[in-house]
PDB file of N, CA and C in Angstrom:
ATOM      1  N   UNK A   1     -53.808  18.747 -17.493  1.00  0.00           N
ATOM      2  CA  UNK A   1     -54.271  18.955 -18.841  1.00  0.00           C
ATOM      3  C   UNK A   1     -55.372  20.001 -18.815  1.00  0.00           C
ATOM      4  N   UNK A   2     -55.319  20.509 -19.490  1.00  0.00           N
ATOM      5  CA  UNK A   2     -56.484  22.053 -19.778  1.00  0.00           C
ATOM      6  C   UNK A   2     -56.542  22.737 -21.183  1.00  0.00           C
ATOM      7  N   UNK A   3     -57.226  23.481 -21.525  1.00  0.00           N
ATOM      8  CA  UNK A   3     -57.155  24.255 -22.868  1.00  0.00           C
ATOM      9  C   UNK A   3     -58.023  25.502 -22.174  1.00  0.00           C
ATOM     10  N   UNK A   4     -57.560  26.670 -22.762  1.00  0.00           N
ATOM     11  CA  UNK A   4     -58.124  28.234 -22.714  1.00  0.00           C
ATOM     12  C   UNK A   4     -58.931  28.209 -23.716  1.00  0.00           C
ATOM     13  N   UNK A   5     -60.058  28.819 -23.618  1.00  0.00           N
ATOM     14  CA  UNK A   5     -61.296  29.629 -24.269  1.00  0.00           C
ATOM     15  C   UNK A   5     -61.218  31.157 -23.888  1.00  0.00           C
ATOM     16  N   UNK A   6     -62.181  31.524 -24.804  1.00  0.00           N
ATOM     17  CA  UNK A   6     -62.759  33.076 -24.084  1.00  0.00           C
ATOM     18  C   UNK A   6     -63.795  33.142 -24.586  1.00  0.00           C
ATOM     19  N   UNK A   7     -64.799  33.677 -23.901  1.00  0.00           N
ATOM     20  CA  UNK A   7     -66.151  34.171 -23.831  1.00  0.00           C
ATOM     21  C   UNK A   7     -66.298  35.423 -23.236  1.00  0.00           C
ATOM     22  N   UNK A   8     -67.120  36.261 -24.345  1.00  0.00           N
ATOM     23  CA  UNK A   8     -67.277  37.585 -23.535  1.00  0.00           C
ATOM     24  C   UNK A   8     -66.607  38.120 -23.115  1.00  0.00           C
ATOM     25  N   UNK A   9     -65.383  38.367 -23.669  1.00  0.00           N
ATOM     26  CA  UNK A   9     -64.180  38.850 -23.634  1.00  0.00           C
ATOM     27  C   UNK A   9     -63.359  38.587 -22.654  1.00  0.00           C
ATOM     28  N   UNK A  10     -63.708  37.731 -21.515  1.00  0.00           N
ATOM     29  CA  UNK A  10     -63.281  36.741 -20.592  1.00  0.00           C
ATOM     30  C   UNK A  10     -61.963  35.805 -20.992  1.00  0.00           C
ATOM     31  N   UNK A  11     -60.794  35.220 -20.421  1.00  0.00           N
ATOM     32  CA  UNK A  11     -60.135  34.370 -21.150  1.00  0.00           C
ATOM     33  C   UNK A  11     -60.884  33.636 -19.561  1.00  0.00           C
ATOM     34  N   UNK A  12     -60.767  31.996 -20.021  1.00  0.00           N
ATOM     35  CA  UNK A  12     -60.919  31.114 -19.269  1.00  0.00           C
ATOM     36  C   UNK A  12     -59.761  29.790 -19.317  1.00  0.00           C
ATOM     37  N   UNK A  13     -59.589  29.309 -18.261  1.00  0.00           N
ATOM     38  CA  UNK A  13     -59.019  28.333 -18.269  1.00  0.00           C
ATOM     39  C   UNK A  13     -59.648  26.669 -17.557  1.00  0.00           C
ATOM     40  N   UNK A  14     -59.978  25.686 -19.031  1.00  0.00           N
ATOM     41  CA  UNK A  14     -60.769  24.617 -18.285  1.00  0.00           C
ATOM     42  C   UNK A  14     -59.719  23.890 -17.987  1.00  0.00           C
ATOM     43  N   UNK A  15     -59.732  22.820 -16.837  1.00  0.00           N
ATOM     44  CA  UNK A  15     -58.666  22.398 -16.574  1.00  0.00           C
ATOM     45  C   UNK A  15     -59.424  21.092 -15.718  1.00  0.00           C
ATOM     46  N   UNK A  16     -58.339  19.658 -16.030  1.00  0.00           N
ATOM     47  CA  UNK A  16     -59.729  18.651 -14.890  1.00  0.00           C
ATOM     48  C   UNK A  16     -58.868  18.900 -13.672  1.00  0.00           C
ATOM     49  N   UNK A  17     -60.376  18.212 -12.729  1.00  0.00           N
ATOM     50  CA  UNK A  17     -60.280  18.808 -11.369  1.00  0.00           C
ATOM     51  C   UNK A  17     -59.952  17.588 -10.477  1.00  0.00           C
ATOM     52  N   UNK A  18     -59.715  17.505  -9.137  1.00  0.00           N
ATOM     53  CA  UNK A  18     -60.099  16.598  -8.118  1.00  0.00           C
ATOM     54  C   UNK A  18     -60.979  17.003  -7.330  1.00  0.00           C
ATOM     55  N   UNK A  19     -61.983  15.762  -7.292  1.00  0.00           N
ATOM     56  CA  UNK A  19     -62.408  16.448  -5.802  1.00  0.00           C
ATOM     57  C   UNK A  19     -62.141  16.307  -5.133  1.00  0.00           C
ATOM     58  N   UNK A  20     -61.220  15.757  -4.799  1.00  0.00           N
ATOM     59  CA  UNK A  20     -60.224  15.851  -2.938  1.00  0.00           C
ATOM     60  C   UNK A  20     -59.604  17.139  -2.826  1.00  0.00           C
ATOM     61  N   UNK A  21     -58.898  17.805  -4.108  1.00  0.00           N
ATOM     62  CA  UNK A  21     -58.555  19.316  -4.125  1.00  0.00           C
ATOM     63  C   UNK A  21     -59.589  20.120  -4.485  1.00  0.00           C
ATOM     64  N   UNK A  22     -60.019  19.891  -5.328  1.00  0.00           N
ATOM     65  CA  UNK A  22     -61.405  21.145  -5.823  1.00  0.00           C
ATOM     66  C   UNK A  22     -62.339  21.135  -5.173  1.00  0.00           C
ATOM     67  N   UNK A  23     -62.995  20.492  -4.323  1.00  0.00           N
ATOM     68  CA  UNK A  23     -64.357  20.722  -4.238  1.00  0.00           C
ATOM     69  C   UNK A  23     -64.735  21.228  -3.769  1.00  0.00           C
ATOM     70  N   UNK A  24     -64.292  22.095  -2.858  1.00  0.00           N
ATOM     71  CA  UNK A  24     -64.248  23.573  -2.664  1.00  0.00           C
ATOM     72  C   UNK A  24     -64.832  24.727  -3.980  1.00  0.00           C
ATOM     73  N   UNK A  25     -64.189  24.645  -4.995  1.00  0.00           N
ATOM     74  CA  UNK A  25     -64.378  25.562  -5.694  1.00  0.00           C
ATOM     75  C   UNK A  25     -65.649  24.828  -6.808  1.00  0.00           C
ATOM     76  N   UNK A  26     -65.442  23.400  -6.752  1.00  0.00           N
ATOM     77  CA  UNK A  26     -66.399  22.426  -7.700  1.00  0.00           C
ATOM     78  C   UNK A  26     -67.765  23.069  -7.086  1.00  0.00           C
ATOM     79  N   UNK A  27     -68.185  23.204  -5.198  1.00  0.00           N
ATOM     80  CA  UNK A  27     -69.374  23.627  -4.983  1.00  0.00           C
ATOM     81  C   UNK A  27     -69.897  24.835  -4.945  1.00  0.00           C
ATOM     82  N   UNK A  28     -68.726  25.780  -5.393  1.00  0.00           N
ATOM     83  CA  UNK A  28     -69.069  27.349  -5.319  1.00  0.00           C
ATOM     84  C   UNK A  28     -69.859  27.472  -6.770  1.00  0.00           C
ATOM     85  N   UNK A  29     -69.377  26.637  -7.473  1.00  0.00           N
ATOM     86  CA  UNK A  29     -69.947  27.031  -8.900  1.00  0.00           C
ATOM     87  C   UNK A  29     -71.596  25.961  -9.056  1.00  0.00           C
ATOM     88  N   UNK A  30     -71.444  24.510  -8.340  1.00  0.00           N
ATOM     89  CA  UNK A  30     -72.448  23.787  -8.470  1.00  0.00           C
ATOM     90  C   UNK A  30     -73.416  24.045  -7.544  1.00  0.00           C
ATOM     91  N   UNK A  31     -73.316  24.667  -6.741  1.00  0.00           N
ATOM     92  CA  UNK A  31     -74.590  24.641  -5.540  1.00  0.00           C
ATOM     93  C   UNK A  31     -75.546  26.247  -5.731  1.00  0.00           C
ATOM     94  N   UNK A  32     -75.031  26.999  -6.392  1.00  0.00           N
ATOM     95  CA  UNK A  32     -75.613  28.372  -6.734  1.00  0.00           C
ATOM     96  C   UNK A  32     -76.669  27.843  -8.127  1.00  0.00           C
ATOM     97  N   UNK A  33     -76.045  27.402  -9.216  1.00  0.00           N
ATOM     98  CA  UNK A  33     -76.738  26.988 -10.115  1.00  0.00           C
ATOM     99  C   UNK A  33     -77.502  25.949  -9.671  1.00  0.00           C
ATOM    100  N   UNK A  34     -77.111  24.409  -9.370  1.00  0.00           N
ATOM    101  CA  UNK A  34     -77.903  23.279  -9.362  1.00  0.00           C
ATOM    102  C   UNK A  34     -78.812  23.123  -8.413  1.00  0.00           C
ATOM    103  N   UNK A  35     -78.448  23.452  -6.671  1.00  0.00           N
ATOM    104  CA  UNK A  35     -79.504  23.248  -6.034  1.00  0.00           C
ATOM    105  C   UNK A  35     -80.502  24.663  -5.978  1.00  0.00           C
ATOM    106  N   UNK A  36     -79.482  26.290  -5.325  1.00  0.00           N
ATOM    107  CA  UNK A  36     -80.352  27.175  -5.527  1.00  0.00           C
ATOM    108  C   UNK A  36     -81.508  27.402  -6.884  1.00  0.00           C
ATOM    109  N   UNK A  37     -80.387  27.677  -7.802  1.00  0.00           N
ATOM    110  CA  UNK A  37     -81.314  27.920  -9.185  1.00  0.00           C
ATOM    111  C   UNK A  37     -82.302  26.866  -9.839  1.00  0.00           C
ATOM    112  N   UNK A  38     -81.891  25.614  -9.699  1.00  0.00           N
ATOM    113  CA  UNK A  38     -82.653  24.919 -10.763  1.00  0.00           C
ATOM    114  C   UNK A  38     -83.165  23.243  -9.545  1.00  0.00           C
ATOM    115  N   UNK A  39     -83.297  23.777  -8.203  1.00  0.00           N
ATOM    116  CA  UNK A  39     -83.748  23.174  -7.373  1.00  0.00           C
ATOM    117  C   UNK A  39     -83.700  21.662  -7.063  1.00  0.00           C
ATOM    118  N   UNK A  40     -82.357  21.383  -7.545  1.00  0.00           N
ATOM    119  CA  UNK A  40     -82.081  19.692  -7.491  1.00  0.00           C
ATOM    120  C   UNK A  40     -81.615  19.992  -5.906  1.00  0.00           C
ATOM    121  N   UNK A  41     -82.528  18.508  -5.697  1.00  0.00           N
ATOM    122  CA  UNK A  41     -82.364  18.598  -3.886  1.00  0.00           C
ATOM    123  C   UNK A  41     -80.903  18.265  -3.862  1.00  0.00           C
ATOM    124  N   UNK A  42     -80.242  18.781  -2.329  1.00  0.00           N
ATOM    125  CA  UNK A  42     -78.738  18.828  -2.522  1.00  0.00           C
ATOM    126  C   UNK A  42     -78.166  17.403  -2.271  1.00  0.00           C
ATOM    127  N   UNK A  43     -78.960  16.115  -1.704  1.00  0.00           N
ATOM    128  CA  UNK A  43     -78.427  14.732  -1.441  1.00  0.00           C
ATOM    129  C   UNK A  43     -78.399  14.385  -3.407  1.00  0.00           C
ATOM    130  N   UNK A  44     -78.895  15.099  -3.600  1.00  0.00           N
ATOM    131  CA  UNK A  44     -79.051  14.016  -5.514  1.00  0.00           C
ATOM    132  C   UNK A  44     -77.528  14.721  -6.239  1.00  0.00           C
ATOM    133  N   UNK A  45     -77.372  15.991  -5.647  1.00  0.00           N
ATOM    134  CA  UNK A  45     -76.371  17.117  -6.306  1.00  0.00           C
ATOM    135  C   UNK A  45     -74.839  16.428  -6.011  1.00  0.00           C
ATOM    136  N   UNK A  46     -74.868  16.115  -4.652  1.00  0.00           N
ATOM    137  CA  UNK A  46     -73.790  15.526  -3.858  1.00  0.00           C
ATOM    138  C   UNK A  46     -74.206  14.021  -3.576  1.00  0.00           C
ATOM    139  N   UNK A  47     -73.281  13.546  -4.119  1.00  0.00           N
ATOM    140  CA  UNK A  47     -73.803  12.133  -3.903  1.00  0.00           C
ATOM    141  C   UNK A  47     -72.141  11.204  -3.391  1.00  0.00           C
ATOM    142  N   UNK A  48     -72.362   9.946  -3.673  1.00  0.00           N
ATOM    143  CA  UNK A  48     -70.978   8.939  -3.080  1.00  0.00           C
ATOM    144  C   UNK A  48     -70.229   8.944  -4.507  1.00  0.00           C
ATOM    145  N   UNK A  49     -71.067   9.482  -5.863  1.00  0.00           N
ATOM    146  CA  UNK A  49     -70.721   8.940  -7.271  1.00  0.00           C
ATOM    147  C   UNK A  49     -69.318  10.343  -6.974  1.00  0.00           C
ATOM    148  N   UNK A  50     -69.492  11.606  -6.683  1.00  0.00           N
ATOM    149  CA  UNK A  50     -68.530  12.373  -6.667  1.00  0.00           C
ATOM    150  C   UNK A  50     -66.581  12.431  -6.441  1.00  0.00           C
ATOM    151  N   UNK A  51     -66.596  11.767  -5.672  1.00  0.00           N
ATOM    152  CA  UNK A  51     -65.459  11.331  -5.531  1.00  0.00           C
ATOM    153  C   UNK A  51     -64.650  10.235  -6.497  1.00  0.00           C
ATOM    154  N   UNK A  52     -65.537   9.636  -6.728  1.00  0.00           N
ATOM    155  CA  UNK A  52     -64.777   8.907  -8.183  1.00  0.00           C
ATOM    156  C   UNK A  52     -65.340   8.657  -9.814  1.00  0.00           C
ATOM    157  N   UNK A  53     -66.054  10.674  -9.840  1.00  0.00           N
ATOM    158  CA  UNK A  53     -66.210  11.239 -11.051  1.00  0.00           C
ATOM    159  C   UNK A  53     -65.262  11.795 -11.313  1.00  0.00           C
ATOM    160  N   UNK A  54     -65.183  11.277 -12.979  1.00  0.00           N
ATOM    161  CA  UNK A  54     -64.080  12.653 -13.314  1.00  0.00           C
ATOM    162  C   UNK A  54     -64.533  14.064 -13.672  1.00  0.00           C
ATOM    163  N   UNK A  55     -63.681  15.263 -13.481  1.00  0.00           N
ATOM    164  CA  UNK A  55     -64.532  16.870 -12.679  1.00  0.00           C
ATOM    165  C   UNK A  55     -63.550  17.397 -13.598  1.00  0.00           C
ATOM    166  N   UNK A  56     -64.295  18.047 -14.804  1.00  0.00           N
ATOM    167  CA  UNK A  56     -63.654  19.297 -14.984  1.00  0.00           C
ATOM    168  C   UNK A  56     -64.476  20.680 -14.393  1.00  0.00           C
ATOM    169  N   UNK A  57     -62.871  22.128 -14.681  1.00  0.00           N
ATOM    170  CA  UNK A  57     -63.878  23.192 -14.062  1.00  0.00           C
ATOM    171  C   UNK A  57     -62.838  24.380 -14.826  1.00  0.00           C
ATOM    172  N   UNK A  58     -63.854  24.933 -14.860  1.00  0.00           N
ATOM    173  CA  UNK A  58     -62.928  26.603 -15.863  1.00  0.00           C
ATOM    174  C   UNK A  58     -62.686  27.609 -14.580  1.00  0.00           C
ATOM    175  N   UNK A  59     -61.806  28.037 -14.687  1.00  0.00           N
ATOM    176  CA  UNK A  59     -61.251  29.117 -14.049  1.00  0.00           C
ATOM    177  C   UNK A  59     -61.191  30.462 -14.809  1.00  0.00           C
ATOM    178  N   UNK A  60     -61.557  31.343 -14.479  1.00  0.00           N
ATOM    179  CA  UNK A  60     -60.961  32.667 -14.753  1.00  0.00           C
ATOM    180  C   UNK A  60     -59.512  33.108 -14.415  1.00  0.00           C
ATOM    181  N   UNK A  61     -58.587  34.278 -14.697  1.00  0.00           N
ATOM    182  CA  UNK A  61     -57.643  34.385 -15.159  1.00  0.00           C
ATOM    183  C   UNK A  61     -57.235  34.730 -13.444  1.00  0.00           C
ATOM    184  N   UNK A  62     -58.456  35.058 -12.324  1.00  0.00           N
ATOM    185  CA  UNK A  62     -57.830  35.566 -11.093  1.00  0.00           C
ATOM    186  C   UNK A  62     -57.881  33.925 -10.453  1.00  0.00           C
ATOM    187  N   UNK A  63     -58.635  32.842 -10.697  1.00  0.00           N
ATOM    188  CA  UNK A  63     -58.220  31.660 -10.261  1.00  0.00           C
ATOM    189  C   UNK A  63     -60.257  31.600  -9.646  1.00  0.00           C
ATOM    190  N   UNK A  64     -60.788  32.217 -10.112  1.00  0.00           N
ATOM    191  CA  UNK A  64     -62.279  32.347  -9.544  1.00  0.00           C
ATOM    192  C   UNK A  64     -63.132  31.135 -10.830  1.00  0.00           C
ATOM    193  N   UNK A  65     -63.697  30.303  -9.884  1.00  0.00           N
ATOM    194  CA  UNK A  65     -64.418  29.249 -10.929  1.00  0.00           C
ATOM    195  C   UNK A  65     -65.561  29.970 -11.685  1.00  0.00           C
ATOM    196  N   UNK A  66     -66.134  29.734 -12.758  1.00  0.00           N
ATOM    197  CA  UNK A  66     -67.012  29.787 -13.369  1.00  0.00           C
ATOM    198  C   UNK A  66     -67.537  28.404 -14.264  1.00  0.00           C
ATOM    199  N   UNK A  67     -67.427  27.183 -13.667  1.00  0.00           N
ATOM    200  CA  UNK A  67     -68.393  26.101 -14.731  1.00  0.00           C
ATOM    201  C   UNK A  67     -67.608  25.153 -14.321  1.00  0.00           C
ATOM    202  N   UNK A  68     -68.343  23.947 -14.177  1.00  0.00           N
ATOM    203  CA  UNK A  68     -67.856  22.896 -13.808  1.00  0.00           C
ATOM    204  C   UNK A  68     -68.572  22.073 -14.281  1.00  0.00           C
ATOM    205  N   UNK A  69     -68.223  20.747 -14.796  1.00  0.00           N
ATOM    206  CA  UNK A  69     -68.736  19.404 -15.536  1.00  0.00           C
ATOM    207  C   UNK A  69     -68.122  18.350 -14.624  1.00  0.00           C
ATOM    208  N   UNK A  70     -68.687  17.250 -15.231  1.00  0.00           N
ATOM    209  CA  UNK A  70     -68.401  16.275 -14.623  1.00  0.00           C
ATOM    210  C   UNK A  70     -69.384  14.917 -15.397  1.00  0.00           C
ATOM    211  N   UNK A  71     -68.101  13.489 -15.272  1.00  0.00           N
ATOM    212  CA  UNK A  71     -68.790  12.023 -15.661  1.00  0.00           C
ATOM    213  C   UNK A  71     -68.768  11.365 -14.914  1.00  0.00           C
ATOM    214  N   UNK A  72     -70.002  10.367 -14.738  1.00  0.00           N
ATOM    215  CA  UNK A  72     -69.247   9.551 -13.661  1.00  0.00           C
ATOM    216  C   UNK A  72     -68.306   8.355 -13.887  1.00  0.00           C
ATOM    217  N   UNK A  73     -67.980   8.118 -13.050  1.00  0.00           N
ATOM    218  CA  UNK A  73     -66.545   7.229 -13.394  1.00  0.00           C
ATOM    219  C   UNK A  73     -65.231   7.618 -13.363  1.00  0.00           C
ATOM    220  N   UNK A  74     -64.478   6.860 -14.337  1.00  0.00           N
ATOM    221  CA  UNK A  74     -62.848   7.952 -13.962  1.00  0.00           C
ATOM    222  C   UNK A  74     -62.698   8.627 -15.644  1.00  0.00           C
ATOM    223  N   UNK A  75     -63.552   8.299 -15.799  1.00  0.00           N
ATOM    224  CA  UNK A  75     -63.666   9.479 -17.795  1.00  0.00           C
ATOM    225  C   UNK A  75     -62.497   8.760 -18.567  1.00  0.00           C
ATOM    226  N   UNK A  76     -62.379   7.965 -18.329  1.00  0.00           N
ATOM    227  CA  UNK A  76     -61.190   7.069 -19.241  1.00  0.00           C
ATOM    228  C   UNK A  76     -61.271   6.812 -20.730  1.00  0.00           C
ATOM    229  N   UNK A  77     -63.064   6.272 -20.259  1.00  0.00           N
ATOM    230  CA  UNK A  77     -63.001   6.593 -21.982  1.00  0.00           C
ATOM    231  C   UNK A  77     -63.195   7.561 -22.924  1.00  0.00           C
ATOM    232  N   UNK A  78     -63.588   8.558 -22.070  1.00  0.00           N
ATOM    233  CA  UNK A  78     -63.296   9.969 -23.041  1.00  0.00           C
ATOM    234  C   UNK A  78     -64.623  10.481 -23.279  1.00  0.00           C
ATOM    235  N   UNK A  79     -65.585   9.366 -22.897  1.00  0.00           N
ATOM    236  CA  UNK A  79     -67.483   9.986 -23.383  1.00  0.00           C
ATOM    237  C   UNK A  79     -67.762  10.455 -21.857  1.00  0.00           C
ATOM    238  N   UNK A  80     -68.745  11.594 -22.689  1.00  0.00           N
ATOM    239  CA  UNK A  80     -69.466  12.117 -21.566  1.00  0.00           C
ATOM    240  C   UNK A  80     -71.064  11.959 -21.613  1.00  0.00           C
ATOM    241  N   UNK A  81     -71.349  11.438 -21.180  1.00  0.00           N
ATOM    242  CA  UNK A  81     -72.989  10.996 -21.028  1.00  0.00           C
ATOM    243  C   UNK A  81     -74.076  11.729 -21.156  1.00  0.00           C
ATOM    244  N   UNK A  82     -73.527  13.006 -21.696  1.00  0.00           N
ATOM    245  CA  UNK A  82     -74.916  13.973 -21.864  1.00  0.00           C
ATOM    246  C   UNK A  82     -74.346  15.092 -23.193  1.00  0.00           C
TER     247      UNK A  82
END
């Protein structure tokens, strides 16, 4: 499941993620912003809650992440906590 946006003349594609498959690309986008930029130590960034959060993440049109979210839990019910 996913839906396209565009920003900045960008098309994007958000799409939910796994982290058993993504998280690879989940930390290219979270560890530049969250721990470099805005200095959340990296045990609080990465935690045990990750693996059974539900992860969305936008892609660009070459397959390159740009943004990633995430709830914890399995997002079943549809709220996101922030």
């Amino acid at each position: 499941m996913g839906i396209t946006a565009e920003a900045g003349g960008r098309d994007y594609w958000v799409r939910d993620a796994s982290w058993s498959a993504d998280r690879e690309l989940l930390r290219q986008v979270r560890e530049p912003v969250f721990v470099d930029e805005q200095k959340v130590p990296p045990d609080m960034e990465w935690d045990e809650d990750d693996p059974e959060a539900f992860h969305a993440l936008a892609v660009d049109r070459s397959g390159q992440p740009s943004g990633p979210a995430a709830s914890p839990g399995t997002g079943a019910s549809g709220a996101w906590p922030f």
